[in-house]
Protein backbone atom coordinates (compact mmCIF):
# COMPACT_ATOMS: atom_id res chain seq x y z
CA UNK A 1 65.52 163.10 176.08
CA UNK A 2 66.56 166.10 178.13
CA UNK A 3 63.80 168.34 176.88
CA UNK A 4 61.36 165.15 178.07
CA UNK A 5 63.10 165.18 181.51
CA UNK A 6 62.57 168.73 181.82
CA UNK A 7 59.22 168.77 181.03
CA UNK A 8 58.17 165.75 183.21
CA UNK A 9 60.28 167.72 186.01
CA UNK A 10 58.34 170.37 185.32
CA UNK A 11 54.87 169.24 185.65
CA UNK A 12 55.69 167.35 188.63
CA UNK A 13 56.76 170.43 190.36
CA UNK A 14 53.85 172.69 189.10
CA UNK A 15 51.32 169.71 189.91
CA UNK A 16 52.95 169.40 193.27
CA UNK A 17 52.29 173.24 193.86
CA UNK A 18 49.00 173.05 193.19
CA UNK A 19 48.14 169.68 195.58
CA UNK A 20 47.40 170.46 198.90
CA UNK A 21 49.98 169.26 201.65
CA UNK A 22 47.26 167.03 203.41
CA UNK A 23 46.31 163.57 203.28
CA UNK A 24 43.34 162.57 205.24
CA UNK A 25 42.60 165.96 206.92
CA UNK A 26 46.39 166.18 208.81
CA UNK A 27 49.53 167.29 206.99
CA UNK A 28 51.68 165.48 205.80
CA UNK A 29 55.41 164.92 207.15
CA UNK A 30 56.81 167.20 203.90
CA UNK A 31 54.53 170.34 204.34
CA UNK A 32 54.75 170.20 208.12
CA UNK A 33 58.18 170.17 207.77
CA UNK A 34 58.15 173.09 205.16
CA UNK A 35 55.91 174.75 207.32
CA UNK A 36 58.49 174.38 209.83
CA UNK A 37 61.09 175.88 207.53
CA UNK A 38 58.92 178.83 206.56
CA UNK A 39 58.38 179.86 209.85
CA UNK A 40 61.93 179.97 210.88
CA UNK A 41 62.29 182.80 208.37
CA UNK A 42 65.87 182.40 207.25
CA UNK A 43 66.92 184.74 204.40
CA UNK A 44 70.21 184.32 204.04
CA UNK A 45 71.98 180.87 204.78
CA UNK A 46 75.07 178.24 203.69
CA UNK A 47 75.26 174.57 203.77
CA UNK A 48 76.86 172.23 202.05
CA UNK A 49 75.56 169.44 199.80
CA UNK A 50 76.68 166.23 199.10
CA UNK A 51 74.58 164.37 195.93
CA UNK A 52 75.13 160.75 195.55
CA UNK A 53 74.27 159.14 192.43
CA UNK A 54 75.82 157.08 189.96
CA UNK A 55 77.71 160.16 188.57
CA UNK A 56 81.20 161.61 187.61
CA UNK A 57 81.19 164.12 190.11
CA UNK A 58 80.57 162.56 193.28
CA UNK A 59 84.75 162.53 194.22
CA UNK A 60 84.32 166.56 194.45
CA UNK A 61 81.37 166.69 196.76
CA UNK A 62 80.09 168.51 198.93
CA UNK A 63 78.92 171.43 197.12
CA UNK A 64 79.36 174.82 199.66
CA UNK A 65 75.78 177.05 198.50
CA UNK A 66 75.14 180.17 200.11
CA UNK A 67 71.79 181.57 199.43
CA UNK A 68 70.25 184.93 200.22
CA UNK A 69 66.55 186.05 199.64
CA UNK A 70 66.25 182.82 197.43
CA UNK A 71 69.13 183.43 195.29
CA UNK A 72 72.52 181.43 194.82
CA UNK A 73 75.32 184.01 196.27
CA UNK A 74 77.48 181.40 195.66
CA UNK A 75 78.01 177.51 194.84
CA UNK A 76 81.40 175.32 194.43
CA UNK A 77 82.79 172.24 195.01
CA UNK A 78 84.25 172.52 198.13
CA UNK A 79 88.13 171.18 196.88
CA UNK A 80 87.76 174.64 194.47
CA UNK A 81 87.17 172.38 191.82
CA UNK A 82 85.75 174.84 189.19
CA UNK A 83 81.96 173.43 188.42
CA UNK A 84 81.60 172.38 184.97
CA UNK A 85 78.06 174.73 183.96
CA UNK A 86 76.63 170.89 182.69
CA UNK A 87 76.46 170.00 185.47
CA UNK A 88 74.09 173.13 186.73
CA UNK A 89 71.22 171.06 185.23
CA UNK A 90 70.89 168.86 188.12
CA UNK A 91 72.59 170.91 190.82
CA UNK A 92 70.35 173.64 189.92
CA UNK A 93 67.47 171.58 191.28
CA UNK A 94 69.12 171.52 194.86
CA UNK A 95 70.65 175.13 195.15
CA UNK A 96 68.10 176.38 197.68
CA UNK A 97 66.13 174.56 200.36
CA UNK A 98 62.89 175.50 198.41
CA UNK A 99 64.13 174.32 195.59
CA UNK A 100 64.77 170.85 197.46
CA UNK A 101 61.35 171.00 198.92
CA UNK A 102 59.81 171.21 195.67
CA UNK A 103 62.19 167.97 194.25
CA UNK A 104 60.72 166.07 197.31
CA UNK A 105 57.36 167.06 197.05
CA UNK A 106 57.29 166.02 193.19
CA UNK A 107 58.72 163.04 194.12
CA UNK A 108 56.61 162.41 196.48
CA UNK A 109 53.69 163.55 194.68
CA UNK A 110 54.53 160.42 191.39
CA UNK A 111 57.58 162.06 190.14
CA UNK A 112 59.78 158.90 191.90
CA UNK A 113 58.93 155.71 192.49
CA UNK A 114 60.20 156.14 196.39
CA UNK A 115 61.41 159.16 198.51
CA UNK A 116 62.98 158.92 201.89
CA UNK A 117 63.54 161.99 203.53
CA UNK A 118 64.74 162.99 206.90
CA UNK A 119 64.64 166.14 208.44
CA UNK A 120 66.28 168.86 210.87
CA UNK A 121 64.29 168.95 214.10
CA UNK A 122 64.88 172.28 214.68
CA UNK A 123 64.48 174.88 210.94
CA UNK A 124 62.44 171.31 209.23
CA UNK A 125 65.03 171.22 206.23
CA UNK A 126 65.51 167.85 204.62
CA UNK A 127 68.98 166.48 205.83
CA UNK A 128 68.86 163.01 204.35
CA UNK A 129 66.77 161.72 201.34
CA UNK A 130 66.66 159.35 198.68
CA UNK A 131 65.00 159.34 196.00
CA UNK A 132 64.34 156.41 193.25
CA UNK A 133 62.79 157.37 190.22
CA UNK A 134 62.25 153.46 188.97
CA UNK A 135 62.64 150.95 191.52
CA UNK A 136 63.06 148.70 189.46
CA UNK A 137 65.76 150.03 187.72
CA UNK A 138 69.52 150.31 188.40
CA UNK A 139 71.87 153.01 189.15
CA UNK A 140 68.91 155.78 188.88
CA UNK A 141 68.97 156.67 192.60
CA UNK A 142 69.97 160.36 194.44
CA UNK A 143 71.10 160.17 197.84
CA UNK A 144 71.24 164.38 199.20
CA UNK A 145 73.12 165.06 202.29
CA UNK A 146 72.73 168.51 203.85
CA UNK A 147 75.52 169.15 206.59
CA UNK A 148 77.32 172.10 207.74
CA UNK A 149 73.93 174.36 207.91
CA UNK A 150 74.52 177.97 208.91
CA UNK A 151 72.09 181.28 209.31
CA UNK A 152 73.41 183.71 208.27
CA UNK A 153 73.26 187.54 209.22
C-alpha cells in the first residue's frame, strides 16, 4: 500500500511538472502565486507548520523548518518533542515551500479530489490549504497552516 501511495505521489508530482501552469491562455492562481514566490528569491527561510489530519501527531504541532538553498537545516516539533523518522514520510512532503507547491499542484492537477489554498500576498506562499483526496470519504483530509514565516540572512 505504501509503495502504491508513493508511486501515485509520484506521478502526480512529475505529471504536474510537466503541465503547463495555464488554463485558458492566463495562469492559474497556483503558478502565479509560485511565480510570485520565485521572484522573491528567498534562500534561506523558517516557518512553522501546523498539519491537520486525522493523525497521532497533531497534539505536537507546529513543526519549526528552517530551510536554506532548498535543504532542511532543521525540523522539530516545536514542544522539542523528538520526531519519530515515520513520520518523515508525510512531513517530508511539506519541508520546503517547493516541496508544498508541488503537493498543491498534484493535487490540483487529479492527485485530490479538492484543494483549497490560500496564499501570502506579499512572497505568494500557500498559508492555508486543504486538501481531500476522496470526497467522499472520511477522515482522509490535510489541513496545512504556515505561520511564523521569516527570511532569513
Amino acid at each position: 500500500m505504501k509503495k502504491l501511495l508513493f508511486i501515485v505521489t509520484l506521478m502526480a508530482i512529475v505529471l504536474s511538472a510537466c503541465a503547463a501552469a495555464t488554463v485558458g491562455g492566463s495562469q492559474t492562481e497556483i503558478g502565479q502565486n509560485r511565480e510570485k514566490w520565485e521572484n522573491a528569491n528567498i534562500s534561506h527561510y523558517r516557518y512553522n507548520l501546523h498539519l491537520s489530519c486525522f493523525c497521532v501527531f497533531v497534539e505536537n504541532m507546529p513543526l519549526i523548518i528552517e530551510v536554506q538553498d532548498g535543504q532542511v537545516v532543521s525540523m522539530e516539533f516545536h514542544n522539542g518533542v523528538e520526531i519519530d523518522p515515520t513520520l518523515m514520510e508525510l512531513f517530508g512532503k511539506y519541508q520546503t515551500i517547493d516541496l508544498i507547491f508541488a503537493e498543491l499542484e498534484a493535487g490540483q492537477n487529479g492527485a485530490a479530489d479538492e484543494v483549497t489554498v490560500k496564499y501570502d500576498s506579499t512572497y505568494g506562499f500557500p498559508t492555508e490549504a486543504t486538501i481531500d483526496v476522496v470526497k467522499e470519504a472520511i477522515d482522509d483530509e490535510l489541513y496545512l497552516t504556515i505561520s511564523d514565516f521569516e527570511a532569513l540572512p
